[in-house]
Every structure is written in C-alpha cells, then in structure tokens.
N, C-alpha and C. Protein backbone atom coordinates (compact mmCIF):
# COMPACT_ATOMS: atom_id res chain seq x y z
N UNK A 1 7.10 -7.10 43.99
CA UNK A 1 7.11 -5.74 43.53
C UNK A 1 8.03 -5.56 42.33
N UNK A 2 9.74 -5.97 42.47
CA UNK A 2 10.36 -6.15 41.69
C UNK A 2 9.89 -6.48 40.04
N UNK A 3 9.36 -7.99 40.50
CA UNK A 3 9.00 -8.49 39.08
C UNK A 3 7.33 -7.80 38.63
N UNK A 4 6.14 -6.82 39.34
CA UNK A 4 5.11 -6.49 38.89
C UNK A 4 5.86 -5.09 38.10
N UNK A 5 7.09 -4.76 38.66
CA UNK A 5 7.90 -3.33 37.41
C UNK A 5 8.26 -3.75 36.60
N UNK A 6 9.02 -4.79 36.31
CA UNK A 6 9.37 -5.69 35.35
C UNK A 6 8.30 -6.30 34.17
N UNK A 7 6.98 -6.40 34.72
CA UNK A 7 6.40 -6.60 33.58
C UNK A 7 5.84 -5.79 33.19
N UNK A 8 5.59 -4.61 33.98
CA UNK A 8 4.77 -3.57 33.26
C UNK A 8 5.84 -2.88 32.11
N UNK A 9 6.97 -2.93 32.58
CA UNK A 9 8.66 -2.23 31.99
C UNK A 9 8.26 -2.96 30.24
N UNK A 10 8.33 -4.44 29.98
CA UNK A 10 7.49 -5.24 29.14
C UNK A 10 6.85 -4.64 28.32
N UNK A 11 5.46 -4.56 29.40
CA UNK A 11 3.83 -4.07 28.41
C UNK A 11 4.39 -2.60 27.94
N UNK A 12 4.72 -2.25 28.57
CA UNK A 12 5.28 -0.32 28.28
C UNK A 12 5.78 -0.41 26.88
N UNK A 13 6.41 -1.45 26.81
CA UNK A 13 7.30 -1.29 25.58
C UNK A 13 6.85 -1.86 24.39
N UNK A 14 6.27 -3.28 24.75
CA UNK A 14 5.40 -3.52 23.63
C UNK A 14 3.97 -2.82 23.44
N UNK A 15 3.72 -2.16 24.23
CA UNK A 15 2.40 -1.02 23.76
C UNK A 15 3.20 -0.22 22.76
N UNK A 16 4.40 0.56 23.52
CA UNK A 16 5.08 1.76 22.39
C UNK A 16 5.57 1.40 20.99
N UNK A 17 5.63 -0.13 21.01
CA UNK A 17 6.26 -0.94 19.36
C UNK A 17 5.23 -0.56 18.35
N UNK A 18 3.97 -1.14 18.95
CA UNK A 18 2.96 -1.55 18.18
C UNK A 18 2.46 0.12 18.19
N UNK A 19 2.49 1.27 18.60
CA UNK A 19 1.95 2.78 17.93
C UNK A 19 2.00 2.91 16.67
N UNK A 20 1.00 3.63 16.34
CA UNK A 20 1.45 4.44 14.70
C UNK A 20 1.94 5.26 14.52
N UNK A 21 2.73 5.20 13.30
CA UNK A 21 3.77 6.58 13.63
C UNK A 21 3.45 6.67 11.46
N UNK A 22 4.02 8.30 11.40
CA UNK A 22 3.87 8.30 10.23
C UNK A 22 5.44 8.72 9.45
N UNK A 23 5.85 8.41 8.76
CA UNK A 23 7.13 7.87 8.16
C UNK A 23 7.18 9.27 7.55
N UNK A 24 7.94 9.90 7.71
CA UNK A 24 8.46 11.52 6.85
C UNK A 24 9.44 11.02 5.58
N UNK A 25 9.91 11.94 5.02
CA UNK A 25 10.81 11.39 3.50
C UNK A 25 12.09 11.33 4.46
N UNK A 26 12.66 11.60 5.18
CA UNK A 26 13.67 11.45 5.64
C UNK A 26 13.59 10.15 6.22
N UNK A 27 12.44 9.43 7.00
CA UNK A 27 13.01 8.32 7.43
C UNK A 27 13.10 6.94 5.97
N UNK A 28 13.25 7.59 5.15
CA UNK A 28 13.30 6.82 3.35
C UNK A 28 14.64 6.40 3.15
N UNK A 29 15.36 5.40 2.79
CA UNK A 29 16.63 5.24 2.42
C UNK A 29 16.82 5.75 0.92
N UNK A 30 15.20 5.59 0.06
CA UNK A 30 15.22 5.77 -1.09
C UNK A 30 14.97 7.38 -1.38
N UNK A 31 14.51 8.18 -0.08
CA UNK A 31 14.20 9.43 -0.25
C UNK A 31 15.29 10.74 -0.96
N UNK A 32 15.25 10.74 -1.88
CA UNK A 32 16.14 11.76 -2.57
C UNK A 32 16.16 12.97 -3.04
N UNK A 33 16.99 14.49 -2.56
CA UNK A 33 16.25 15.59 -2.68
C UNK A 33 16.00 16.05 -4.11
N UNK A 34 17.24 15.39 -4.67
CA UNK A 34 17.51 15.64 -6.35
C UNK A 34 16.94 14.78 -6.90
N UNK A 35 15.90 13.69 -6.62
CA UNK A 35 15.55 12.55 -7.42
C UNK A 35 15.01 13.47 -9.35
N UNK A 36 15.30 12.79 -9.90
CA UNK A 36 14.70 13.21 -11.44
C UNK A 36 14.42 11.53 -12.17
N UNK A 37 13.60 11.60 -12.67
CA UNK A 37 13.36 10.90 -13.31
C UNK A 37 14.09 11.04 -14.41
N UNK A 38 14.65 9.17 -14.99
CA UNK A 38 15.53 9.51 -15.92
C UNK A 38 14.75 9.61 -17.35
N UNK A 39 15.41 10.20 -18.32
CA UNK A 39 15.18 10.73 -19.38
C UNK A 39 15.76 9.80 -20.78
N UNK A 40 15.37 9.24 -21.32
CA UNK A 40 13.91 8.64 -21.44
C UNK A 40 13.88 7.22 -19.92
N UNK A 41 12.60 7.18 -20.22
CA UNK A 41 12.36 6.40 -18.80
C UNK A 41 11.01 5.54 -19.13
N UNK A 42 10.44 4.46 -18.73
CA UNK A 42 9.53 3.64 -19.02
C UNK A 42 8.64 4.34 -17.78
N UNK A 43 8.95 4.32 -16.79
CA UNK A 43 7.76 4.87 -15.57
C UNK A 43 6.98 5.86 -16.39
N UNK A 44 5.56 5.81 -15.53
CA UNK A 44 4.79 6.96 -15.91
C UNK A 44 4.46 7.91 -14.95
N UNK A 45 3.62 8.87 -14.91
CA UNK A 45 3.57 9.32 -13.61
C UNK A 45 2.07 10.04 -14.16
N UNK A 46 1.82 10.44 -15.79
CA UNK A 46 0.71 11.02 -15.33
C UNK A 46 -0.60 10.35 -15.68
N UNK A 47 -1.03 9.42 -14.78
CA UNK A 47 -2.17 8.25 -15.00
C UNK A 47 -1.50 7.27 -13.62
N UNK A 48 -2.77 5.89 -13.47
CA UNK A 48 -2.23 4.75 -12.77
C UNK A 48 -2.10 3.93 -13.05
N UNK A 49 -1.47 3.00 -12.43
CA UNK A 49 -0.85 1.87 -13.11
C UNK A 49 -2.24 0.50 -12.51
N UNK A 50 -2.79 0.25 -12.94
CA UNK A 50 -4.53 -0.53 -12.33
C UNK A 50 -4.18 -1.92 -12.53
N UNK A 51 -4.39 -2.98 -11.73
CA UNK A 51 -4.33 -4.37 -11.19
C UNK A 51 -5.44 -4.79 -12.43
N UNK A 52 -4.32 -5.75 -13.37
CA UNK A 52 -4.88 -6.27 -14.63
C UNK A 52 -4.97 -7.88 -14.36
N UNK A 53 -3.97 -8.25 -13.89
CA UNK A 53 -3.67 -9.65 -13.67
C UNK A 53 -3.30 -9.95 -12.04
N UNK A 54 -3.95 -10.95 -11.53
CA UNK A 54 -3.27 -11.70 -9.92
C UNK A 54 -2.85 -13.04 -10.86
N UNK A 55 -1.30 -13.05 -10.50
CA UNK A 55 -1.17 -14.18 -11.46
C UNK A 55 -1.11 -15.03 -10.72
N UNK A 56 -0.85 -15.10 -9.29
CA UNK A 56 -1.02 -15.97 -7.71
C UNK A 56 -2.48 -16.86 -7.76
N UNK A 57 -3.64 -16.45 -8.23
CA UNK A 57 -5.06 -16.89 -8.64
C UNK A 57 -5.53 -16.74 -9.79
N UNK A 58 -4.52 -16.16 -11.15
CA UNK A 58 -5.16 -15.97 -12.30
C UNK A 58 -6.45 -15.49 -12.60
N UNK A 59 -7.23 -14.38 -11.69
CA UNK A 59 -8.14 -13.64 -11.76
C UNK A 59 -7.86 -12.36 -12.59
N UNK A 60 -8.63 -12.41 -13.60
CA UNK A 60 -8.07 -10.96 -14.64
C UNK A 60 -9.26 -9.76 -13.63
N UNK A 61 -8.55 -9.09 -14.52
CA UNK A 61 -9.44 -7.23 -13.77
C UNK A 61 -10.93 -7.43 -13.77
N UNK A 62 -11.38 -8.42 -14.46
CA UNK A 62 -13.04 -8.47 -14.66
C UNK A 62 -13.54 -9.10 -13.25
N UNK A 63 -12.94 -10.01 -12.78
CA UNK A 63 -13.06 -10.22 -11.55
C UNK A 63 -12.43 -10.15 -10.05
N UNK A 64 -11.71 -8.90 -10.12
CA UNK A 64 -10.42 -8.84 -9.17
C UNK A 64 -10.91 -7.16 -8.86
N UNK A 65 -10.60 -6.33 -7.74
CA UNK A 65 -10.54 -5.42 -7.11
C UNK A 65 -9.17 -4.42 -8.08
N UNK A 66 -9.45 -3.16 -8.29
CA UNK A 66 -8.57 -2.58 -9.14
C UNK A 66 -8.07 -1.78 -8.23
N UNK A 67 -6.94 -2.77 -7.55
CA UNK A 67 -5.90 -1.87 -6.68
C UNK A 67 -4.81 -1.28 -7.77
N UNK A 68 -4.22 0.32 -7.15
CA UNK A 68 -3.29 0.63 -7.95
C UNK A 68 -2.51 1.57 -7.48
N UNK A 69 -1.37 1.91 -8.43
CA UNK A 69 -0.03 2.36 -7.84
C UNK A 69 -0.19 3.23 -8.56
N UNK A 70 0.12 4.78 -8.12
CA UNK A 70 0.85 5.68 -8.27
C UNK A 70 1.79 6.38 -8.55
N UNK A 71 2.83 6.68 -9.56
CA UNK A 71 4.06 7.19 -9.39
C UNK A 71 4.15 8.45 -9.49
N UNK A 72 5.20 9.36 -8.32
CA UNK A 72 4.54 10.82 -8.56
C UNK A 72 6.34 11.03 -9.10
N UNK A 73 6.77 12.61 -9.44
CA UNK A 73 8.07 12.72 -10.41
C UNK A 73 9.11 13.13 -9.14
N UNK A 74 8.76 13.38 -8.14
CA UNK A 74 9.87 13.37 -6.90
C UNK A 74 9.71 11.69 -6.69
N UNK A 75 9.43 11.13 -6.95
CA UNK A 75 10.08 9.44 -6.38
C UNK A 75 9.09 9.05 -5.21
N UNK A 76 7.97 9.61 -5.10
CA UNK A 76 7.51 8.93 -4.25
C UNK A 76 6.15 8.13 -4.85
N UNK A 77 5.68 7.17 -4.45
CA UNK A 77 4.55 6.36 -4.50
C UNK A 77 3.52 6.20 -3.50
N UNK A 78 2.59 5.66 -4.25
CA UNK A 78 1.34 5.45 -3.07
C UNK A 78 0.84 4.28 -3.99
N UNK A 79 -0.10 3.20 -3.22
CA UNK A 79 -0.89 2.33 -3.72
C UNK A 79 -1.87 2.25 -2.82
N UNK A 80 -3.05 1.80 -3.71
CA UNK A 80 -4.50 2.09 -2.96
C UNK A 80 -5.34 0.21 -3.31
N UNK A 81 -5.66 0.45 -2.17
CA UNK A 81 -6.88 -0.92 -2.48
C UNK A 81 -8.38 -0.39 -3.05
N UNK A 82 -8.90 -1.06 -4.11
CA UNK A 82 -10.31 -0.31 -4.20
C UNK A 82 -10.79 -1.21 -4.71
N UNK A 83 -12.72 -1.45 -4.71
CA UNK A 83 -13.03 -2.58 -4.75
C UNK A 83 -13.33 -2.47 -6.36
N UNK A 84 -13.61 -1.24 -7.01
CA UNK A 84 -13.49 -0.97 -8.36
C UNK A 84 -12.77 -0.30 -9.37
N UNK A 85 -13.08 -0.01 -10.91
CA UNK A 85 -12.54 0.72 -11.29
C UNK A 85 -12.98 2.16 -10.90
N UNK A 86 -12.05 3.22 -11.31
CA UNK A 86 -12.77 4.38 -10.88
C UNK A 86 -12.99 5.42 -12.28
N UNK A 87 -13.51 6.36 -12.10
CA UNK A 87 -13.06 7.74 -13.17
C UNK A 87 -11.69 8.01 -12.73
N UNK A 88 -11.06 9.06 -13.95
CA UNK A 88 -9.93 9.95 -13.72
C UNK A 88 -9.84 10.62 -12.42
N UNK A 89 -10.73 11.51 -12.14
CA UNK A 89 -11.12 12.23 -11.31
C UNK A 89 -11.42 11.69 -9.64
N UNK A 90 -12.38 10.10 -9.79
CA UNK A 90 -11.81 9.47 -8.50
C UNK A 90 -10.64 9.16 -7.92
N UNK A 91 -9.69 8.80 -8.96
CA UNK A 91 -8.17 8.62 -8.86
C UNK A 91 -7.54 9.38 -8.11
N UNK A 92 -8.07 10.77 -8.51
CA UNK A 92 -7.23 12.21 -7.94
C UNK A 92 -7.87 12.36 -6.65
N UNK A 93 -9.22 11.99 -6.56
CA UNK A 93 -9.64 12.35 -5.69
C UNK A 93 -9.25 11.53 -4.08
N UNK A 94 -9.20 10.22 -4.36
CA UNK A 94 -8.24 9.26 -3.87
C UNK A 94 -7.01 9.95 -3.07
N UNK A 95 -6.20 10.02 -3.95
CA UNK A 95 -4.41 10.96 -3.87
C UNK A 95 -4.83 12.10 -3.00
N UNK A 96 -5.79 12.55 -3.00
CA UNK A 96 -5.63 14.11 -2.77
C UNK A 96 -6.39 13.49 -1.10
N UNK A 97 -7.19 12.79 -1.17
CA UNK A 97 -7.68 12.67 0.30
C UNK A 97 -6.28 12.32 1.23
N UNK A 98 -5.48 10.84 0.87
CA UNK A 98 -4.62 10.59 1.35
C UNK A 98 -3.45 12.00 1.62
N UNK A 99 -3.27 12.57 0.99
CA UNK A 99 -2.08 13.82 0.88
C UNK A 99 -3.18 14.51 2.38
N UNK A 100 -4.62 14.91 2.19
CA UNK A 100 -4.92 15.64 3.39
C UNK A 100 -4.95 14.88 4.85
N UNK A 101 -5.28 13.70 4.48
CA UNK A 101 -5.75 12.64 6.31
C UNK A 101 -3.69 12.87 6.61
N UNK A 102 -2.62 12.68 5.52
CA UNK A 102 -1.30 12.48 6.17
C UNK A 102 -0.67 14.05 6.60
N UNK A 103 -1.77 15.44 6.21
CA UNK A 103 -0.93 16.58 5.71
C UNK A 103 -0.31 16.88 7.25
N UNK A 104 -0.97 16.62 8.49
CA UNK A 104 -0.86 17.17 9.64
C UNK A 104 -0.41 15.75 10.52
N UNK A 105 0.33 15.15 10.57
CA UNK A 105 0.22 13.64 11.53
C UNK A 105 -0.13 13.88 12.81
N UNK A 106 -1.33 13.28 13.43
CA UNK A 106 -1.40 13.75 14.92
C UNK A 106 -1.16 11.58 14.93
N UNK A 107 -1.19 12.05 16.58
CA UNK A 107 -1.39 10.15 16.49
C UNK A 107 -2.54 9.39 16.22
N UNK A 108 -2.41 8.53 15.87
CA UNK A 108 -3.05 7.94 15.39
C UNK A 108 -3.41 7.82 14.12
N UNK A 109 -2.30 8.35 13.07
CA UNK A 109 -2.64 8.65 11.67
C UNK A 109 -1.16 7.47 11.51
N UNK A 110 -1.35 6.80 11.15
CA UNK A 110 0.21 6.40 10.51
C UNK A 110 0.55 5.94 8.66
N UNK A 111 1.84 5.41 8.45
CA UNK A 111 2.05 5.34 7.15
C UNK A 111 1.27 4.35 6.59
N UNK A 112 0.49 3.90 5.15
CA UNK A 112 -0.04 2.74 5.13
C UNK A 112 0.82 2.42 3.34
N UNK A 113 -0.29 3.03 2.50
CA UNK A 113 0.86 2.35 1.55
C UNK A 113 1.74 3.31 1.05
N UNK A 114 1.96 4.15 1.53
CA UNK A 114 3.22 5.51 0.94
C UNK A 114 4.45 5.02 0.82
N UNK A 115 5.42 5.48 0.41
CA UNK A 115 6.52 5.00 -0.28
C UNK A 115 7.35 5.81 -1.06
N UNK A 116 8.53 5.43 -1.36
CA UNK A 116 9.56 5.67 -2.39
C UNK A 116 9.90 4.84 -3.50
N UNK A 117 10.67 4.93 -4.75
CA UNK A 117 10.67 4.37 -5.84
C UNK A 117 12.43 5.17 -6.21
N UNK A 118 12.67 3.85 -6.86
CA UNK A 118 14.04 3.85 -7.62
C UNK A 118 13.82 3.19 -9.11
N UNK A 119 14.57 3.65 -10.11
CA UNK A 119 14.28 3.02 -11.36
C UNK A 119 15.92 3.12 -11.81
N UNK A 120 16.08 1.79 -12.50
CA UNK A 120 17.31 1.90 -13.38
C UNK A 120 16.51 1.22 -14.61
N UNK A 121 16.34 1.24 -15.84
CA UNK A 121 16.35 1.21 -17.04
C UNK A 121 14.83 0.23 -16.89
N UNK A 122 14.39 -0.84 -17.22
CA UNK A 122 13.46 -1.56 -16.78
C UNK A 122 12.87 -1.67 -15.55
N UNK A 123 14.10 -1.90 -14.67
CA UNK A 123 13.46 -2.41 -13.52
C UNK A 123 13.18 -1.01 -12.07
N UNK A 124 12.23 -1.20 -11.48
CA UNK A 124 11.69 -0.53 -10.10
C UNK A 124 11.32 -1.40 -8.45
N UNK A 125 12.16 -0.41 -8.20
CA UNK A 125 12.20 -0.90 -6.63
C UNK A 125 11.20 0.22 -5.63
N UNK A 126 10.08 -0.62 -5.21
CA UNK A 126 9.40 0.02 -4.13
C UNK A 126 9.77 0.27 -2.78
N UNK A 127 9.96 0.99 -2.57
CA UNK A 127 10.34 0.82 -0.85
C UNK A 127 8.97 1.41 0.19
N UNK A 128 8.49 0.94 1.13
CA UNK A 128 7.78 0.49 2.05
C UNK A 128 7.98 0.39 3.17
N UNK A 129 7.03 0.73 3.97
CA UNK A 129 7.45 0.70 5.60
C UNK A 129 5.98 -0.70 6.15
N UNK A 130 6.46 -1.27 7.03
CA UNK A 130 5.70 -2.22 7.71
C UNK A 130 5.38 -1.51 9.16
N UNK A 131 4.69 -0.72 9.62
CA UNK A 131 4.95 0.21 10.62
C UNK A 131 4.76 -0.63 11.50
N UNK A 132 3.55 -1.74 11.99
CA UNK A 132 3.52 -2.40 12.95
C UNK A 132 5.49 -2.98 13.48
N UNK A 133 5.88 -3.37 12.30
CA UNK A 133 6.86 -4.11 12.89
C UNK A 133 8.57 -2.76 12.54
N UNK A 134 7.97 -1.62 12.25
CA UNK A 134 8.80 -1.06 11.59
C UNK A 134 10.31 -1.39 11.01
N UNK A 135 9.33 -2.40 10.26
CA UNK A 135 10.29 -2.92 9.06
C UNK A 135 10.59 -2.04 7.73
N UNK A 136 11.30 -2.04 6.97
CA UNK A 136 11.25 -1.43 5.22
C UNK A 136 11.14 -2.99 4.37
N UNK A 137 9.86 -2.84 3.69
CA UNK A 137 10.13 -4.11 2.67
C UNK A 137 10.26 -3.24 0.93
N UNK A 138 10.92 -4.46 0.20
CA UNK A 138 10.87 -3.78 -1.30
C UNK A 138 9.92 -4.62 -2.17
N UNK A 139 9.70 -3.90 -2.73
CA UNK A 139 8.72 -4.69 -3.90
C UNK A 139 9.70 -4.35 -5.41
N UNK A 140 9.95 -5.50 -6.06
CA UNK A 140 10.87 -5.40 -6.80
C UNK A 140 9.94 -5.74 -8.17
N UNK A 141 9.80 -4.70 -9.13
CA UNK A 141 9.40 -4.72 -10.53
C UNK A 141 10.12 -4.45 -11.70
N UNK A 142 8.93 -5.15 -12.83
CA UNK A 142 9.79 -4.75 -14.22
C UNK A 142 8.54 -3.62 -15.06
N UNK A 143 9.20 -3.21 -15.51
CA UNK A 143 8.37 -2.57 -16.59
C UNK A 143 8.03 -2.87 -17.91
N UNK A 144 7.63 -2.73 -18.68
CA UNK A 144 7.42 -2.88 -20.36
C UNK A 144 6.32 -1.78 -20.85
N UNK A 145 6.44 -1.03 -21.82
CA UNK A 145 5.48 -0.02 -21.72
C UNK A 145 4.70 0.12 -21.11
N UNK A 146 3.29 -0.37 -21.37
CA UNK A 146 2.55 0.67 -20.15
C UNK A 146 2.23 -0.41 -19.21
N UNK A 147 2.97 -1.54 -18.89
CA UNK A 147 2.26 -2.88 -18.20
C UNK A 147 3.56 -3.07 -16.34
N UNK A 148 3.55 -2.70 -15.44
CA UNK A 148 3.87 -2.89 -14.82
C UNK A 148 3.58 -4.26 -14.09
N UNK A 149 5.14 -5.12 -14.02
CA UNK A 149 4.90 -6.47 -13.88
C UNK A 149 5.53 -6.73 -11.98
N UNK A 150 5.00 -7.08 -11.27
CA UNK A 150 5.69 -7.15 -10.08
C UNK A 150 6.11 -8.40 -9.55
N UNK A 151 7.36 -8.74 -9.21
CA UNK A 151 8.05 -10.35 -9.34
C UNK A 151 8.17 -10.51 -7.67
N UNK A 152 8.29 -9.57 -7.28
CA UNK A 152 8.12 -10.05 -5.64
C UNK A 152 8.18 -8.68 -4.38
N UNK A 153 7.81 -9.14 -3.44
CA UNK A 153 7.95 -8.19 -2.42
C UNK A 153 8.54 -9.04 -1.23
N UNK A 154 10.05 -8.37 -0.77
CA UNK A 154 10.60 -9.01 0.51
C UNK A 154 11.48 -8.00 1.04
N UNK A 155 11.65 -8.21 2.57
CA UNK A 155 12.52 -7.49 3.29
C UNK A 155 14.12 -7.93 3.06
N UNK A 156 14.06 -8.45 1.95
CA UNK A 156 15.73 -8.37 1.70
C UNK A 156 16.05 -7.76 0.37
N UNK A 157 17.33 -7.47 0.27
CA UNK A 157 18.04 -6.90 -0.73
C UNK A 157 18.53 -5.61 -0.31
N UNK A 158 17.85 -4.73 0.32
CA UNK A 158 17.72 -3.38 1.49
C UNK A 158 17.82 -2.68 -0.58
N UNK A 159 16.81 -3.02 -1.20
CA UNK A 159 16.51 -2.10 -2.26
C UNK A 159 17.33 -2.10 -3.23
N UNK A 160 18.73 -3.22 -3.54
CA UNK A 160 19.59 -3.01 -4.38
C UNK A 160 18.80 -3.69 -5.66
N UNK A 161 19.68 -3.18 -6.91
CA UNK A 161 19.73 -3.52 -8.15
C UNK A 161 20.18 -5.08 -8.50
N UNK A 162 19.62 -6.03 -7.55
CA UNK A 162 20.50 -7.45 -7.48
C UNK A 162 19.02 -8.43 -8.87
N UNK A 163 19.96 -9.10 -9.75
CA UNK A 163 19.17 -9.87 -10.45
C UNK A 163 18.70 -10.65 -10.02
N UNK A 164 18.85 -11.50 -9.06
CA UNK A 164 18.00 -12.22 -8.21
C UNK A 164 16.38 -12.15 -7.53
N UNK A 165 16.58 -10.46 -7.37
CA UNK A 165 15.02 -9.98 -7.15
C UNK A 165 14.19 -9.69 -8.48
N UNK A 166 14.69 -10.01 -9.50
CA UNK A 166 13.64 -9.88 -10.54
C UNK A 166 13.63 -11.08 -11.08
N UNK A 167 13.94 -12.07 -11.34
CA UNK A 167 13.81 -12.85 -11.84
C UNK A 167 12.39 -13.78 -11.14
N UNK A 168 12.20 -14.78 -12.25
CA UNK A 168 10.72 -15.35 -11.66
C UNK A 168 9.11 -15.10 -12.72
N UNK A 169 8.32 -15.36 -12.32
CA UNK A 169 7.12 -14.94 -12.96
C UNK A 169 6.85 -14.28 -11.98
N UNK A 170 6.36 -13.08 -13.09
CA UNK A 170 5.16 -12.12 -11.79
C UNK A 170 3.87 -12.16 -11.10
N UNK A 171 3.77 -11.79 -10.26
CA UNK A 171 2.80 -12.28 -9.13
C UNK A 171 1.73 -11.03 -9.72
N UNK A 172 1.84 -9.87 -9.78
CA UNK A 172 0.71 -8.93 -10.36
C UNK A 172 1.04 -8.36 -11.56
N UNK A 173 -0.14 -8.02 -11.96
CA UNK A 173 0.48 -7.39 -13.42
C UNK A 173 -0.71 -6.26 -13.24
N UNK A 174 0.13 -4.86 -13.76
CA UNK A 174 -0.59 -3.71 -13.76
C UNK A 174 -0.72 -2.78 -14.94
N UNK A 175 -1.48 -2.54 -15.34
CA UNK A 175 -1.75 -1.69 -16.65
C UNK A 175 -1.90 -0.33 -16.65
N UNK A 176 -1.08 0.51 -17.23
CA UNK A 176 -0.89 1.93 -17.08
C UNK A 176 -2.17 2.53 -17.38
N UNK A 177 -2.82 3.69 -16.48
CA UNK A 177 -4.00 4.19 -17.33
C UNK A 177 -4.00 5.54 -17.33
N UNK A 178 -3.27 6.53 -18.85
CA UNK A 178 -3.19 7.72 -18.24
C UNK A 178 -4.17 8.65 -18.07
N UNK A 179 -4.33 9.45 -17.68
CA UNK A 179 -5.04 10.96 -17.20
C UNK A 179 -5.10 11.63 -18.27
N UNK A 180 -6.55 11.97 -18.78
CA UNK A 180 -6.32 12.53 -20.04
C UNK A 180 -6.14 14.04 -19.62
N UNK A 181 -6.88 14.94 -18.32
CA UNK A 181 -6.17 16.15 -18.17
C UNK A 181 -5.01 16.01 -17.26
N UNK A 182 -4.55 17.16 -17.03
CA UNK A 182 -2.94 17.26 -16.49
C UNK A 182 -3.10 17.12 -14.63
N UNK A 183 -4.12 16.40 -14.04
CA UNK A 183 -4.69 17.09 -12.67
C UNK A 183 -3.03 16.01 -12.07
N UNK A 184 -2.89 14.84 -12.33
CA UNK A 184 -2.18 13.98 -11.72
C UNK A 184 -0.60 14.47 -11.58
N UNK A 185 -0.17 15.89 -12.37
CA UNK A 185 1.13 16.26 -12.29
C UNK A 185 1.06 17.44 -11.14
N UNK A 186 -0.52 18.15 -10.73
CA UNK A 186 -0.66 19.04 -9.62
C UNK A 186 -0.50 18.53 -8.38
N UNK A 187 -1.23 17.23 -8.44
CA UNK A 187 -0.82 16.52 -6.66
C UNK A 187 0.61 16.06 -6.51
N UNK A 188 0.84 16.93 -5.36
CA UNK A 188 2.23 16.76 -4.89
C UNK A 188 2.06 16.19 -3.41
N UNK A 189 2.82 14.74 -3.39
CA UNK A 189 2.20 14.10 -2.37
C UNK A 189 3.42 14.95 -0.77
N UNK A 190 3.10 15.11 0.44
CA UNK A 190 3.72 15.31 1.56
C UNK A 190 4.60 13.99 2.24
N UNK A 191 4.93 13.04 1.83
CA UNK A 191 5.69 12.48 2.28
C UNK A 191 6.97 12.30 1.51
C-alpha cells in the first residue's frame, strides 16, 4: 500500500512538470516596465527579421522555411516557424492570431516562442522559456543593419553581456524586412 502511494506521489508529480503553463511578463528576468529602446539603436521593430541563411546546412532562403523574429518596442519578442515567405499583412496577421490564442490562458494554451529581448549597442539577448522543462534559455545575437546574425542559443550565461556568448560564426542569419504601412507598431503583444 505504502509503496502503490509512493508511486502514484511520483506520477502526480511528473504529470504536474510536464503541464502547460503560459509565462506572464513577470515570470521574465528580462521583463522591464521602463524598457525603451535605446536611441540610436540597430534593432528594428517595424518589419521582420526573415531566415536568410542556416549556416548549420548552408541552405539560403530559396530553399529553407522563412522562420522569423519579431521585435516589438516594450522588449518583447516572438518567433514563428513558417513554411514560406509571407505578405506584410500575413506577418500581422500571424502576431495578431498569437496575441488572441495567448489573450485569455485557459489550460492547455502554453508559452511557445514568446519572449523578452535586451540590447546593448550591437549585440541582443533573447530570453525564452523551455516550458516542458521550465527552463529560461538565451539566444545570444549580433546585429549589423538590417541582417540579424545569431551565434548561439544556451541555458547559460542567465542573459549576461559576457563576450564569450557572441563570439563564433553564426548559426542563422536573418534579414530585416520592413512594413511599408505602420500596422506592426499597433500590435501590442500580451505577454
């Protein structure tokens, strides 16, 4: 009897690990109420940044899926998988679905690629939740005008400014694509 409580005590708990849960800005280390983007600043925010290069397989955008990142002007991010390019307007339309499936969390909705962002002069730090294992990983980038270069993603550094996480060749390379109307400065994401 003892040990059939004992393992259910177990399953109980590794059922409750593995739930989805959806990550609010508060559970963010990077979440900031005053965040501003600095002035002048290489980030963009009104357009996306679209998967130009996998430099891991050297597949350019002609044959690669145009996943892409987001930067909104409160500091938060989103990245999307998609099997193509899109219009302007799919882009938004994209953002704006995600902002409604997260607006209400019931269960079974959890965090997938939402996020926070830090920038000091070149370089950007993603921050990320692994919800299965509710981990935070960073994805550590450089910028250069409109080409976002990404050198790695790991659960160490806990998001600091350390030269060690940028250094290297980059694993993706992303190409800014802006929004020729203003729709991408109206979506204001809820996390």
């Amino acid at each position: 009897m003892l040990k059939n409580l004992f393992v259910f005590s177990v399953f109980s708990v590794f059922l409750n690990s593995c739930g989805s849960k959806f990550y609010i800005k508060e559970d963010y280390t990077f979440y900031d109420q005053n965040f501003k983007i600095p002035n002048p600043s290489l980030i963009q925010t009104q357009g996306v940044y679209l998967l130009d290069t996998d430099v891991k397989t050297g597949e350019a955008k002609s044959s690669r899926a145009k996943n892409f990142y987001k930067f909104f002007n409160g500091g938060q991010t989103f990245f999307s998988l998609q099997e193509s390019e899109k219009q302007e307007n799919e882009y938004n339309n994209i953002i704006k679905e995600e902002i409604t499936r997260t607006s209400n969390p019931k269960k079974g909705i959890s965090t997938l690629f939402q996020g926070y962002y830090k920038i000091n002069d070149n370089k950007v730090i993603i921050q990320n939740v692994n919800v299965p294992l509710r981990q935070f990983y960073y994805t550590y980038c450089l910028i250069q005008k409109d080409k976002l270069f990404v050198i790695q993603e790991t659960i160490d550094g806990n998001g600091q400014f350390e030269a060690k996480f940028f250094e290297g060749k980059p694993k993706e390379i992303y190409t800014f694509k802006e929004f020729v109307t203003n729709k991408a400065e109206e979506i204001i994401p809820n996390w």
